[in-house]
Protein backbone atom coordinates (compact mmCIF):
# COMPACT_ATOMS: atom_id res chain seq x y z
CA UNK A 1 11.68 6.35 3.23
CA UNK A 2 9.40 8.18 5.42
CA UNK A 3 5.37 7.66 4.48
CA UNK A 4 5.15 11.54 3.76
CA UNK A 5 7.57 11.09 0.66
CA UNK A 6 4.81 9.77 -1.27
CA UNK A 7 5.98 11.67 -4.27
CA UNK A 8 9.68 10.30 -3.75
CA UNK A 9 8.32 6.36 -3.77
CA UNK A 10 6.10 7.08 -6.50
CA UNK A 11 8.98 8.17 -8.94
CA UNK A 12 11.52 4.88 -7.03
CA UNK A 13 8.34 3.01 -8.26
CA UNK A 14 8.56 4.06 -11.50
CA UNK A 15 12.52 3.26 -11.74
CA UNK A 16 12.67 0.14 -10.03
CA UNK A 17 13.26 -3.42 -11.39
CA UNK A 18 11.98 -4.52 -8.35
CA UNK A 19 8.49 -4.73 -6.29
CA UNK A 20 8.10 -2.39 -3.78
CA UNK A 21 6.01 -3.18 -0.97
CA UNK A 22 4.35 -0.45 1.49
CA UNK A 23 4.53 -1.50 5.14
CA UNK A 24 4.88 1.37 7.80
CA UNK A 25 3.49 3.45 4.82
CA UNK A 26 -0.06 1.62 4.68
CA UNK A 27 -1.91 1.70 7.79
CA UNK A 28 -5.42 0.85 6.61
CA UNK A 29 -7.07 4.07 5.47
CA UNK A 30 -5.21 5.46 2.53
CA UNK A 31 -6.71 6.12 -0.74
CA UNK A 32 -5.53 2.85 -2.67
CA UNK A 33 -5.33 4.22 -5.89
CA UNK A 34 -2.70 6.22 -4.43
CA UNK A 35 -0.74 3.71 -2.84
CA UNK A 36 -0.62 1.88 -5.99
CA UNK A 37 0.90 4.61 -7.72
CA UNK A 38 3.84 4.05 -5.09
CA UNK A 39 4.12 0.31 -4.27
CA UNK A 40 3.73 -2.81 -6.01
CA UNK A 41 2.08 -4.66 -2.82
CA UNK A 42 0.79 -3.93 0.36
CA UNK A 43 1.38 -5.06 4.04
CA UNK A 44 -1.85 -5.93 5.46
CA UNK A 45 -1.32 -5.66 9.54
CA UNK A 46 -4.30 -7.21 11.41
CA UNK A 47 -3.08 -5.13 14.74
CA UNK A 48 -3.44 -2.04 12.98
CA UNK A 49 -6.89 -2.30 11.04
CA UNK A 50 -8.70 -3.20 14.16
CA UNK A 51 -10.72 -5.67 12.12
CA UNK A 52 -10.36 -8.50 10.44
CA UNK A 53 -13.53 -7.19 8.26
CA UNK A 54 -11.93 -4.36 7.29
CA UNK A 55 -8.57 -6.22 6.02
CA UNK A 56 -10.36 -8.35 3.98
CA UNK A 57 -12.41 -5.68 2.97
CA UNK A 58 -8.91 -3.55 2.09
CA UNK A 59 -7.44 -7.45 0.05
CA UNK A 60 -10.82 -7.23 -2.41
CA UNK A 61 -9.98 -3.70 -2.98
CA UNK A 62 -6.33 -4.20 -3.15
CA UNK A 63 -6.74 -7.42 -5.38
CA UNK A 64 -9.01 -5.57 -8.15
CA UNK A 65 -5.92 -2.39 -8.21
CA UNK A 66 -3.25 -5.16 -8.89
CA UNK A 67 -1.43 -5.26 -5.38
């Protein structure tokens, strides 16, 4: 699904048996609490953070919401 069907994912997240992981949907700056309503996990892309500060900043924050 496109990233803009946030709403969608959220609802396929609440269905599913299985994990669902956000990957062209998580760039780096989206709200987290958000993007744990919608996916299970996250795909951390060092190319598109910029930084590998700022990934490991966005694991901690990811870790402590369960992704």
């Amino acid at each position: 699904m496109p990233s803009a069907m946030h709403d969608q994912m959220t609802e396929l997240n609440d269905w599913s048996p299985l994990p669902l992981m956000a990957d062209e949907s998580f760039k780096g700056d989206e709200n987290l609490d958000r993007v744990g309503r919608a996916f299970d996990g996250i795909n951390i892309k060092l190319m598109t953070m910029c930084s590998l500060v700022k990934a490991c900043k966005v694991i901690q924050d990811a870790r402590k919401l369960g992704l």
